[in-house]
PDB file of N, CA and C in Angstrom:
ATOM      1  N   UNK A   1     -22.720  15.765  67.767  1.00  0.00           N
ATOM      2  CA  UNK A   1     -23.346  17.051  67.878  1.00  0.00           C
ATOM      3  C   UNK A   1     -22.575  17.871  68.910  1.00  0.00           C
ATOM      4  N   UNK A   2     -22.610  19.124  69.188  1.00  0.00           N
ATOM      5  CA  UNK A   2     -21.576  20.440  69.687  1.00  0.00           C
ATOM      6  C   UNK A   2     -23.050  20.652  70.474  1.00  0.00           C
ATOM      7  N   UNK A   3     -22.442  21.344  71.744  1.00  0.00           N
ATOM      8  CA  UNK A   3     -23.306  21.936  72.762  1.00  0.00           C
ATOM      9  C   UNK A   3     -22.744  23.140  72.923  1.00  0.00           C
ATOM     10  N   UNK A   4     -22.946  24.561  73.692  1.00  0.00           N
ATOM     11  CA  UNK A   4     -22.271  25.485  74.102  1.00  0.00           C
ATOM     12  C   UNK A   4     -23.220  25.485  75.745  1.00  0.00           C
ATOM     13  N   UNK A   5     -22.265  25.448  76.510  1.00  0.00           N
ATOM     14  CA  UNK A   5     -22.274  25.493  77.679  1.00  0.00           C
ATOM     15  C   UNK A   5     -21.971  26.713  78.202  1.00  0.00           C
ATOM     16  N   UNK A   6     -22.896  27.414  79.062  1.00  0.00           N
ATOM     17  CA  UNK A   6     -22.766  28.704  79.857  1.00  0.00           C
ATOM     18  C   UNK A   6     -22.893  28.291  80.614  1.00  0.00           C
ATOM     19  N   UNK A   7     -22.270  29.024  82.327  1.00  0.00           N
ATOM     20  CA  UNK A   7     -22.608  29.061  82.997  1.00  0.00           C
ATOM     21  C   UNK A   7     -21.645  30.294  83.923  1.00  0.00           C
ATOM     22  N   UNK A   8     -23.070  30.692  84.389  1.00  0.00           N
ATOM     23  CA  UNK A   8     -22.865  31.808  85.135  1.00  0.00           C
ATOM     24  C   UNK A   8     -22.561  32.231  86.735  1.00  0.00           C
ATOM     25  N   UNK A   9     -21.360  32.958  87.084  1.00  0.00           N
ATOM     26  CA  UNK A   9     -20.804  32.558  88.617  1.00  0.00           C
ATOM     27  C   UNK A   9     -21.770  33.490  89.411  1.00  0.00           C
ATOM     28  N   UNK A  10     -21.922  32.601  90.375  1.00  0.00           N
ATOM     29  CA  UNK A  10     -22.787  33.821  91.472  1.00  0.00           C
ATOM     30  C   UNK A  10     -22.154  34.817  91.917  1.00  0.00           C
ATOM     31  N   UNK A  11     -22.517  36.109  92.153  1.00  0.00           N
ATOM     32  CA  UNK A  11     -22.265  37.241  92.775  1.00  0.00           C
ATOM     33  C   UNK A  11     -21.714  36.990  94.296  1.00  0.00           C
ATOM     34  N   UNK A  12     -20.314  37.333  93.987  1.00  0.00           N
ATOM     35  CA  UNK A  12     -19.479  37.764  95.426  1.00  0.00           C
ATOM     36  C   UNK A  12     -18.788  36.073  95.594  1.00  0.00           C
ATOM     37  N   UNK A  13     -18.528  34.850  94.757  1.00  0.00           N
ATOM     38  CA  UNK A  13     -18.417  33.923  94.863  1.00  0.00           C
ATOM     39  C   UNK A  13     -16.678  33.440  93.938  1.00  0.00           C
ATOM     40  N   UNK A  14     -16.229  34.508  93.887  1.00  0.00           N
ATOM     41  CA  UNK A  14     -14.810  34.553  92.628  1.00  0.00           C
ATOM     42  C   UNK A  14     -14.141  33.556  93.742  1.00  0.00           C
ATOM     43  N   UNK A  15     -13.810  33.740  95.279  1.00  0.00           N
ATOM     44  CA  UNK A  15     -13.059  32.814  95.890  1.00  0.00           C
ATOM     45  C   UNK A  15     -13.549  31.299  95.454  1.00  0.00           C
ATOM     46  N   UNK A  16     -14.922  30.688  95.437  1.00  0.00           N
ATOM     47  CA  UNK A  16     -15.146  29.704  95.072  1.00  0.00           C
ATOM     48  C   UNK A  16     -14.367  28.903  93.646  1.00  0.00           C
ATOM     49  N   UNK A  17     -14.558  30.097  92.246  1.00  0.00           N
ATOM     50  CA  UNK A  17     -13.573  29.622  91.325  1.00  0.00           C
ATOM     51  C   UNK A  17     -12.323  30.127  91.315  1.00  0.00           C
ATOM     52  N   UNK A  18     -11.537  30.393  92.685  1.00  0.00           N
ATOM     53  CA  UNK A  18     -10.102  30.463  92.772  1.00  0.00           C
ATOM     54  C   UNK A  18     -10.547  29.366  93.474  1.00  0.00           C
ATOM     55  N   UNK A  19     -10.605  29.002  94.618  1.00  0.00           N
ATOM     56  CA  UNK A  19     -10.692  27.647  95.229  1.00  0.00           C
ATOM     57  C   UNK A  19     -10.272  26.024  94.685  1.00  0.00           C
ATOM     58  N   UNK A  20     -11.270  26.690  93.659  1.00  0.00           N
ATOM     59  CA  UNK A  20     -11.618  25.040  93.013  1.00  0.00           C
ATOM     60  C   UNK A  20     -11.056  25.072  91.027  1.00  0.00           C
ATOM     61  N   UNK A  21     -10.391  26.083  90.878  1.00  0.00           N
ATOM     62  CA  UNK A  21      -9.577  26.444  89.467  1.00  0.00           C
ATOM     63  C   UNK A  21      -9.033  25.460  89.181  1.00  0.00           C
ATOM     64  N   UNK A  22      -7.839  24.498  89.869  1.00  0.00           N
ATOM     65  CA  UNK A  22      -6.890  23.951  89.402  1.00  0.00           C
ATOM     66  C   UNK A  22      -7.650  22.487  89.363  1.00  0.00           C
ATOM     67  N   UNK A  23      -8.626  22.069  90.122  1.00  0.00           N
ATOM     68  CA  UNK A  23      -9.368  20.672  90.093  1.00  0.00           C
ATOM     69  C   UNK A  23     -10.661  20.903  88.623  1.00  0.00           C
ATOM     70  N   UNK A  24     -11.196  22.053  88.533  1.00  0.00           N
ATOM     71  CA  UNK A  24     -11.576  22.230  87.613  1.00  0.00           C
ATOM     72  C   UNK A  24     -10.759  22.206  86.037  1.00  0.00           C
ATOM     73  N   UNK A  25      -9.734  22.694  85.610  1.00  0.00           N
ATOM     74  CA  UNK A  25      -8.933  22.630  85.088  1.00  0.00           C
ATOM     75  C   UNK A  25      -8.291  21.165  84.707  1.00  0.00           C
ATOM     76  N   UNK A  26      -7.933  20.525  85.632  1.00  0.00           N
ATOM     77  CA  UNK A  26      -7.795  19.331  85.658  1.00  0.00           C
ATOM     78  C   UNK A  26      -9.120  18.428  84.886  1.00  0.00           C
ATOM     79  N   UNK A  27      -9.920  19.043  85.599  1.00  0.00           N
ATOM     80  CA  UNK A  27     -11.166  18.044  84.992  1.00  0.00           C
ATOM     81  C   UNK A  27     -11.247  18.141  83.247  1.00  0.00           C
ATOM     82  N   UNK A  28     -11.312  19.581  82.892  1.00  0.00           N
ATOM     83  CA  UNK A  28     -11.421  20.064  81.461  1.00  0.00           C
ATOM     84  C   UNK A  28     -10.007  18.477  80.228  1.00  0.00           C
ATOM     85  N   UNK A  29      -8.995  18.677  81.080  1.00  0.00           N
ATOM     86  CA  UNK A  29      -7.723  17.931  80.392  1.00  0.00           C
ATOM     87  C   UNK A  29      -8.387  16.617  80.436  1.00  0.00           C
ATOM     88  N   UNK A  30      -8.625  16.081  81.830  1.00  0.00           N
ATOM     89  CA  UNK A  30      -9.213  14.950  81.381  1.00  0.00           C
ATOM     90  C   UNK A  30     -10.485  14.128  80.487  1.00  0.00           C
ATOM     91  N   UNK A  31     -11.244  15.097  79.994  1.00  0.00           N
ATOM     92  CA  UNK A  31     -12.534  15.118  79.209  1.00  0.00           C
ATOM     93  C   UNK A  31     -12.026  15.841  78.146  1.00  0.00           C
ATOM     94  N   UNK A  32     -10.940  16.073  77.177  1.00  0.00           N
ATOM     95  CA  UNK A  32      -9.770  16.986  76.344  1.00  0.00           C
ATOM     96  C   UNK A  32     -11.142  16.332  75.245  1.00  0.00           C
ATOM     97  N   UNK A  33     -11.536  15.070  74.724  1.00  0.00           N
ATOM     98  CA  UNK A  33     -11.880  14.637  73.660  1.00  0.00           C
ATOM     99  C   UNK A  33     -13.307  14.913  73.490  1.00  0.00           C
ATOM    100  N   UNK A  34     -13.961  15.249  74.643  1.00  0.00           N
ATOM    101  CA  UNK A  34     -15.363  15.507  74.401  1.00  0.00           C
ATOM    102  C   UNK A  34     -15.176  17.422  74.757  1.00  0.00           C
ATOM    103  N   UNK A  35     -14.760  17.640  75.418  1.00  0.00           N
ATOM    104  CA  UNK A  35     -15.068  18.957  75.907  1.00  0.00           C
ATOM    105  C   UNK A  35     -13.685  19.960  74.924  1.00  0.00           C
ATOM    106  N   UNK A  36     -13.872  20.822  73.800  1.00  0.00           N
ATOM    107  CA  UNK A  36     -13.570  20.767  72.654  1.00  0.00           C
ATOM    108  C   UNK A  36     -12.833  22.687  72.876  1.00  0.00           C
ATOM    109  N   UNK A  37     -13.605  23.483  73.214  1.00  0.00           N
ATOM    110  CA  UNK A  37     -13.160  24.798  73.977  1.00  0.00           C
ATOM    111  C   UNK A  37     -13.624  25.133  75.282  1.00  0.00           C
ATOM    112  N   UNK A  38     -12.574  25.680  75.996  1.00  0.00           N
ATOM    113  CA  UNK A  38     -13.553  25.948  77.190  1.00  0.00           C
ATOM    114  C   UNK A  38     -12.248  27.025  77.823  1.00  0.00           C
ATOM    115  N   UNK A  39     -13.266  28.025  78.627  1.00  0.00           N
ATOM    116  CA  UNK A  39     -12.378  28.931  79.198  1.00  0.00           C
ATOM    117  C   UNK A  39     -13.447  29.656  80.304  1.00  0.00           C
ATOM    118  N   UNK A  40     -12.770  30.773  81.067  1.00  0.00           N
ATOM    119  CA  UNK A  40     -13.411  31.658  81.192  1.00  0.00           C
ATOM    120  C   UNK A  40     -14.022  33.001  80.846  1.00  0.00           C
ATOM    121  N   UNK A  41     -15.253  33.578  80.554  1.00  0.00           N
ATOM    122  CA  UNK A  41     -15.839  34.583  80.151  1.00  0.00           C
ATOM    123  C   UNK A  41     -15.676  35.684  81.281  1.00  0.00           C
ATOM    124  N   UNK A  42     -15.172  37.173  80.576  1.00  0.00           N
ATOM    125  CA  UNK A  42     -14.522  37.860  82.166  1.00  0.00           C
ATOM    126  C   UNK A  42     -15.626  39.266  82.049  1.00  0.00           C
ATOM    127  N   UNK A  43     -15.848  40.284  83.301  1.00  0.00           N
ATOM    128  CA  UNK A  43     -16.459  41.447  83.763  1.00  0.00           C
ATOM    129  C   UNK A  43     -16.268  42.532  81.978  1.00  0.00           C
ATOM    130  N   UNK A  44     -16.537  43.814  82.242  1.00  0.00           N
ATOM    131  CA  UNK A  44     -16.486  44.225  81.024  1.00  0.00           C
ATOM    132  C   UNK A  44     -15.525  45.101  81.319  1.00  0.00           C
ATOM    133  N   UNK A  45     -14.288  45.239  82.157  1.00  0.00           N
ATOM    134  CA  UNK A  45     -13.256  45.432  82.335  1.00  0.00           C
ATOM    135  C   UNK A  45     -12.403  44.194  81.768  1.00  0.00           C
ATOM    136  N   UNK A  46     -12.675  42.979  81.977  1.00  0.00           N
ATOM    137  CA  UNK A  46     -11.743  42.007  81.312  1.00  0.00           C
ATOM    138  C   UNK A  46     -10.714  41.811  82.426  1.00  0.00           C
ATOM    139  N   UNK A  47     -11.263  42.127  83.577  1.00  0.00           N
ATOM    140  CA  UNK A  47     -10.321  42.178  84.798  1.00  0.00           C
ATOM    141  C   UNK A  47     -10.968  41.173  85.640  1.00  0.00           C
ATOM    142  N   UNK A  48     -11.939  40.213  85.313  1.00  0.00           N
ATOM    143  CA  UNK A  48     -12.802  39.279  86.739  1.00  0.00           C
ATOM    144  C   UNK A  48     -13.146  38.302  86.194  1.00  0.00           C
ATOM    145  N   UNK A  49     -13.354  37.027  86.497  1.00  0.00           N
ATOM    146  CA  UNK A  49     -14.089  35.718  85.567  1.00  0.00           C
ATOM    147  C   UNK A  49     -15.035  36.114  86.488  1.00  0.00           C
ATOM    148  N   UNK A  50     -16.348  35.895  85.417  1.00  0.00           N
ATOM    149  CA  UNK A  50     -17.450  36.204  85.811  1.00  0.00           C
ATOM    150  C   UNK A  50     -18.412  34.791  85.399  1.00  0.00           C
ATOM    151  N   UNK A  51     -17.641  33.884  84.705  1.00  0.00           N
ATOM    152  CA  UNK A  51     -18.406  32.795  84.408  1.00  0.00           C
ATOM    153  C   UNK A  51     -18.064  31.799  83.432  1.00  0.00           C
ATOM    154  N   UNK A  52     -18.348  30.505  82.726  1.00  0.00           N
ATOM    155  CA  UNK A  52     -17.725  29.357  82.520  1.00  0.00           C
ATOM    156  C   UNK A  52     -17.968  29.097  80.462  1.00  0.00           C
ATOM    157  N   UNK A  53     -17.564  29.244  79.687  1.00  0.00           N
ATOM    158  CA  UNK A  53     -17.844  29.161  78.486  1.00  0.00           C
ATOM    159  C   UNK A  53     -17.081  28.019  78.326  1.00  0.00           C
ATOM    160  N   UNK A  54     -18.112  26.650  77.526  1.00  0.00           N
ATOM    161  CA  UNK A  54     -17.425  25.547  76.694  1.00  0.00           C
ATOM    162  C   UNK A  54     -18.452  24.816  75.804  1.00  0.00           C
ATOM    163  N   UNK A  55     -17.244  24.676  74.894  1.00  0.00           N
ATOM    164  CA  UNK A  55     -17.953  24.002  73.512  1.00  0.00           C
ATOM    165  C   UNK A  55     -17.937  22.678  73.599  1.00  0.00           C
ATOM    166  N   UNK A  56     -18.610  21.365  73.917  1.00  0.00           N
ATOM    167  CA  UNK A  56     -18.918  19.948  74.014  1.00  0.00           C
ATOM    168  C   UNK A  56     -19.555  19.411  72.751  1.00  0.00           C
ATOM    169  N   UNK A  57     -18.804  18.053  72.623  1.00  0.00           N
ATOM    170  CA  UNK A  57     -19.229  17.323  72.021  1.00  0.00           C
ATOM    171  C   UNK A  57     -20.010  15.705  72.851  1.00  0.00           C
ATOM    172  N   UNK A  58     -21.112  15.673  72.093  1.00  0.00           N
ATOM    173  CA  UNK A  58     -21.767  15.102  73.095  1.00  0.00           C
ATOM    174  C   UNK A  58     -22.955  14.476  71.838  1.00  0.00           C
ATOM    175  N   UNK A  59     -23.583  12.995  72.594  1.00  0.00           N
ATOM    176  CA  UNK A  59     -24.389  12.489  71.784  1.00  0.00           C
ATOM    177  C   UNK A  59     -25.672  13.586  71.670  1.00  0.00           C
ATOM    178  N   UNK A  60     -26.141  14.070  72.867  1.00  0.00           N
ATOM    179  CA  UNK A  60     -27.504  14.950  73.547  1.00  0.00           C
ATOM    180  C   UNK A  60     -27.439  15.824  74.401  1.00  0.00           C
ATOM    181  N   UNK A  61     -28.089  16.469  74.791  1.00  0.00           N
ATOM    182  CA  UNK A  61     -28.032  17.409  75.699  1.00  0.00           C
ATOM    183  C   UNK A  61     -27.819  16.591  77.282  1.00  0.00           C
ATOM    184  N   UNK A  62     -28.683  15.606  77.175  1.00  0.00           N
ATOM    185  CA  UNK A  62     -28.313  14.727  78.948  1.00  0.00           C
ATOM    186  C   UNK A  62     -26.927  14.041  79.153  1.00  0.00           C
ATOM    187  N   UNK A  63     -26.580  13.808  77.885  1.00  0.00           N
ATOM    188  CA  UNK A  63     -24.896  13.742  77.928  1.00  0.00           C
ATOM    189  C   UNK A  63     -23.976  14.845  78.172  1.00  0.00           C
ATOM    190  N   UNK A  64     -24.139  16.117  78.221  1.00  0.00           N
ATOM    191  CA  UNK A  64     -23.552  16.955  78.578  1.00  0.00           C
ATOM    192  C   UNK A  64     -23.323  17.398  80.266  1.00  0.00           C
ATOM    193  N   UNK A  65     -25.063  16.901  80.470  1.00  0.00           N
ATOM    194  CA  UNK A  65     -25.538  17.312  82.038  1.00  0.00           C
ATOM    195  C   UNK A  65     -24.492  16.069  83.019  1.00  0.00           C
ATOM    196  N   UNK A  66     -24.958  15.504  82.244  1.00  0.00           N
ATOM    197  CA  UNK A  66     -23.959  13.613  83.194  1.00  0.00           C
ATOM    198  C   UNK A  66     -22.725  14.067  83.301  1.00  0.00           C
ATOM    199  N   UNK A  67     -22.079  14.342  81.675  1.00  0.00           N
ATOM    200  CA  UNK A  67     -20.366  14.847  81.858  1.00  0.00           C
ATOM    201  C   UNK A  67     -20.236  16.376  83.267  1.00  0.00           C
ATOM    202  N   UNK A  68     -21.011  16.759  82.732  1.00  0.00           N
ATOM    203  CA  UNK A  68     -20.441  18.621  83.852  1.00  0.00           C
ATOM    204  C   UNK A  68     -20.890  18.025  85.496  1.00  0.00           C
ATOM    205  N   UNK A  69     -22.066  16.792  85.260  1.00  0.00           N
ATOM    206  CA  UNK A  69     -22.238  17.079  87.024  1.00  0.00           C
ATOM    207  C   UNK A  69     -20.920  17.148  87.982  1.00  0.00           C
ATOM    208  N   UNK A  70     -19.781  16.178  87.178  1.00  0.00           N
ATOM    209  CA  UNK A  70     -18.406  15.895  87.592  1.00  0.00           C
ATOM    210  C   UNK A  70     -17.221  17.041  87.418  1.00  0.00           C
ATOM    211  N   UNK A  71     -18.183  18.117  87.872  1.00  0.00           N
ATOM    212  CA  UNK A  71     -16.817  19.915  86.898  1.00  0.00           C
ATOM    213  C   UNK A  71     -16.985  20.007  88.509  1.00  0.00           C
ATOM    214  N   UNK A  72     -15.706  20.456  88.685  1.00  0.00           N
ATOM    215  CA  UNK A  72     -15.716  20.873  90.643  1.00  0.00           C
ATOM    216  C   UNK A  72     -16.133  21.755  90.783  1.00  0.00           C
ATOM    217  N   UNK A  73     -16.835  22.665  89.566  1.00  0.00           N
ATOM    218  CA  UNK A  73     -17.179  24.192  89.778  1.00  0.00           C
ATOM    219  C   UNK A  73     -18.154  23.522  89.958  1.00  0.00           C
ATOM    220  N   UNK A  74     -19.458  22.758  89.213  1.00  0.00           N
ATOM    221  CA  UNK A  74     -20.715  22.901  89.551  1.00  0.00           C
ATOM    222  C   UNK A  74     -20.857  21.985  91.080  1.00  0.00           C
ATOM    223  N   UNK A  75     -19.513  21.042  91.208  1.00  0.00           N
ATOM    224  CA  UNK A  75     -19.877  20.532  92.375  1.00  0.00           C
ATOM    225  C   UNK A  75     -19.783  21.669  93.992  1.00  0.00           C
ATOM    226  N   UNK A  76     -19.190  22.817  93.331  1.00  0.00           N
ATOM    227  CA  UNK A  76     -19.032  23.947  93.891  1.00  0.00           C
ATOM    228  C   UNK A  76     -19.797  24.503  94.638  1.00  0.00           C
ATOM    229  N   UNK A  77     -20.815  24.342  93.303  1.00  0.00           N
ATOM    230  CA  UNK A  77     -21.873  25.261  93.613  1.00  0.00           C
ATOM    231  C   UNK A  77     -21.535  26.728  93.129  1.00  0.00           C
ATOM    232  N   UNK A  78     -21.007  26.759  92.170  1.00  0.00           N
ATOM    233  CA  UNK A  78     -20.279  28.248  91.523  1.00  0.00           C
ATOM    234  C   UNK A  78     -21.110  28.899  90.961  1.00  0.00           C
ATOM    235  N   UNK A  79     -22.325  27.618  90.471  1.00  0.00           N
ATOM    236  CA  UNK A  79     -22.712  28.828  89.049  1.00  0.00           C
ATOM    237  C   UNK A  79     -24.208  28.982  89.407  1.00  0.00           C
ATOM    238  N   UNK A  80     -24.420  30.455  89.404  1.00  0.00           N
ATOM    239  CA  UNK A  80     -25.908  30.755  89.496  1.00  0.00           C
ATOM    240  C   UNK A  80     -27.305  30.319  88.628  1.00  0.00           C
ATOM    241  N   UNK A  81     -26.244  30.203  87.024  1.00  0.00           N
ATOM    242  CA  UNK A  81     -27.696  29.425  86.300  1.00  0.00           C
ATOM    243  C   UNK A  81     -26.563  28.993  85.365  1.00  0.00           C
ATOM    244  N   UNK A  82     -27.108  28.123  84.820  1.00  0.00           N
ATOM    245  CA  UNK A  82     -26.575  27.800  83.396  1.00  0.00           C
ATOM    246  C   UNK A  82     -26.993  27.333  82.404  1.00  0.00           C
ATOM    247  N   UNK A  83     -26.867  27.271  81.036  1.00  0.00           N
ATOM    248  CA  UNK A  83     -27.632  27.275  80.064  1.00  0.00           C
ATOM    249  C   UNK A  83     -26.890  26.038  78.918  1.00  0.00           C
ATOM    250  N   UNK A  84     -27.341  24.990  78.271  1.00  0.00           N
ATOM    251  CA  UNK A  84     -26.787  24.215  77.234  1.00  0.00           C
ATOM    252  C   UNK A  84     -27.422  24.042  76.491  1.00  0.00           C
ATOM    253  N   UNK A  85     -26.959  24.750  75.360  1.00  0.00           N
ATOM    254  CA  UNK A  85     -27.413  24.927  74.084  1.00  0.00           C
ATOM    255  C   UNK A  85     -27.377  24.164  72.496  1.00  0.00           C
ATOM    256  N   UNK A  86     -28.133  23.085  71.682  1.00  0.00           N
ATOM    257  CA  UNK A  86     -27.104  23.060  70.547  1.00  0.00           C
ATOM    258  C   UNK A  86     -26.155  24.031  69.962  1.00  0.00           C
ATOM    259  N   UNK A  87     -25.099  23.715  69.074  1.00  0.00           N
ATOM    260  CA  UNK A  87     -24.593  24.407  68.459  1.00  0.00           C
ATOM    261  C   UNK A  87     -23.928  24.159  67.509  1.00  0.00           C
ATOM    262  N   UNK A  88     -24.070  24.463  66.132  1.00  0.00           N
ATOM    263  CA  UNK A  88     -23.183  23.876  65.033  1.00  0.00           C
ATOM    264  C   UNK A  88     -21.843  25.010  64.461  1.00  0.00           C
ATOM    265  N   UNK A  89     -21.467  24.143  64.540  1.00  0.00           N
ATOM    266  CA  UNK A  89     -19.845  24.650  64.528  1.00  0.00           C
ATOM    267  C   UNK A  89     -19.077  24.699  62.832  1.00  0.00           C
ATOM    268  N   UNK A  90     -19.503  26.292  62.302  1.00  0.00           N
ATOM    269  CA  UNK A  90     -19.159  26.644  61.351  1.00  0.00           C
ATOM    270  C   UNK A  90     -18.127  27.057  60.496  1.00  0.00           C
ATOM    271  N   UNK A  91     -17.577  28.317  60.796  1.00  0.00           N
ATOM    272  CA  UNK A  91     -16.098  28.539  61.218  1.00  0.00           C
ATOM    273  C   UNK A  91     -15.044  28.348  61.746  1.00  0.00           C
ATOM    274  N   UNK A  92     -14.097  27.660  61.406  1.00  0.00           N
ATOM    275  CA  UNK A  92     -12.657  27.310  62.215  1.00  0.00           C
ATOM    276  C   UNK A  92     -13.309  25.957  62.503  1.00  0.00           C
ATOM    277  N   UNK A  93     -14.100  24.997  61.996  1.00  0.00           N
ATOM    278  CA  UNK A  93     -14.489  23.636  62.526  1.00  0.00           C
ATOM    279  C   UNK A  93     -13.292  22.872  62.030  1.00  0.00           C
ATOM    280  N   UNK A  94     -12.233  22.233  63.092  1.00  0.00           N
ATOM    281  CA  UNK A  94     -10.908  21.519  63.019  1.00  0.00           C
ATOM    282  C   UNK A  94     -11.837  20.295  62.084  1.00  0.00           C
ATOM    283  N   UNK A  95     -12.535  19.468  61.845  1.00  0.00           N
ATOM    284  CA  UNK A  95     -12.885  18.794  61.483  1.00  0.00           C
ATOM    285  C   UNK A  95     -13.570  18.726  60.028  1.00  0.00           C
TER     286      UNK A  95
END
């Protein structure tokens, strides 16, 4: 099953995901087989990451929570809320 993962950066906190980008990043490569898209979602200039978009594959939703507790952003403390959602994957499904 596919999850979509939001999560949203707190206000005035962009140094936190410059800080912690490249350990985060890192983390994404190493989880390459479960964690399927993932990027950042930017301001409506398209000029700021404003927060965390990824598509997971995962048995459940508490399998998702277990995998991200280990994202250096949430160990950060980056994200103001975040949201994990099912999601079935229609269009462009590599599979």
């Amino acid at each position: 099953m596919h999850f979509i993962f939001i999560g949203r950066d707190k206000l005035g906190h962009t140094h936190v995901r410059v800080a912690n980008r490249e350990a985060h990043l890192a983390f994404l490569k190493t989880h390459h087989d479960k964690i399927r898209i993932a990027g950042p979602y930017l301001d409506e200039t398209a000029s700021e990451m404003r927060g965390s978009l990824l598509i997971i594959e995962a048995a459940d939703k508490s399998a998702v929570e277990v995998l991200l507790d280990a994202d250096p952003y949430k160990q950060a403390g980056l994200f103001a809320d975040v949201e994990i959602l099912p999601w079935r994957w229609t269009i462009g499904n590599p599979g």
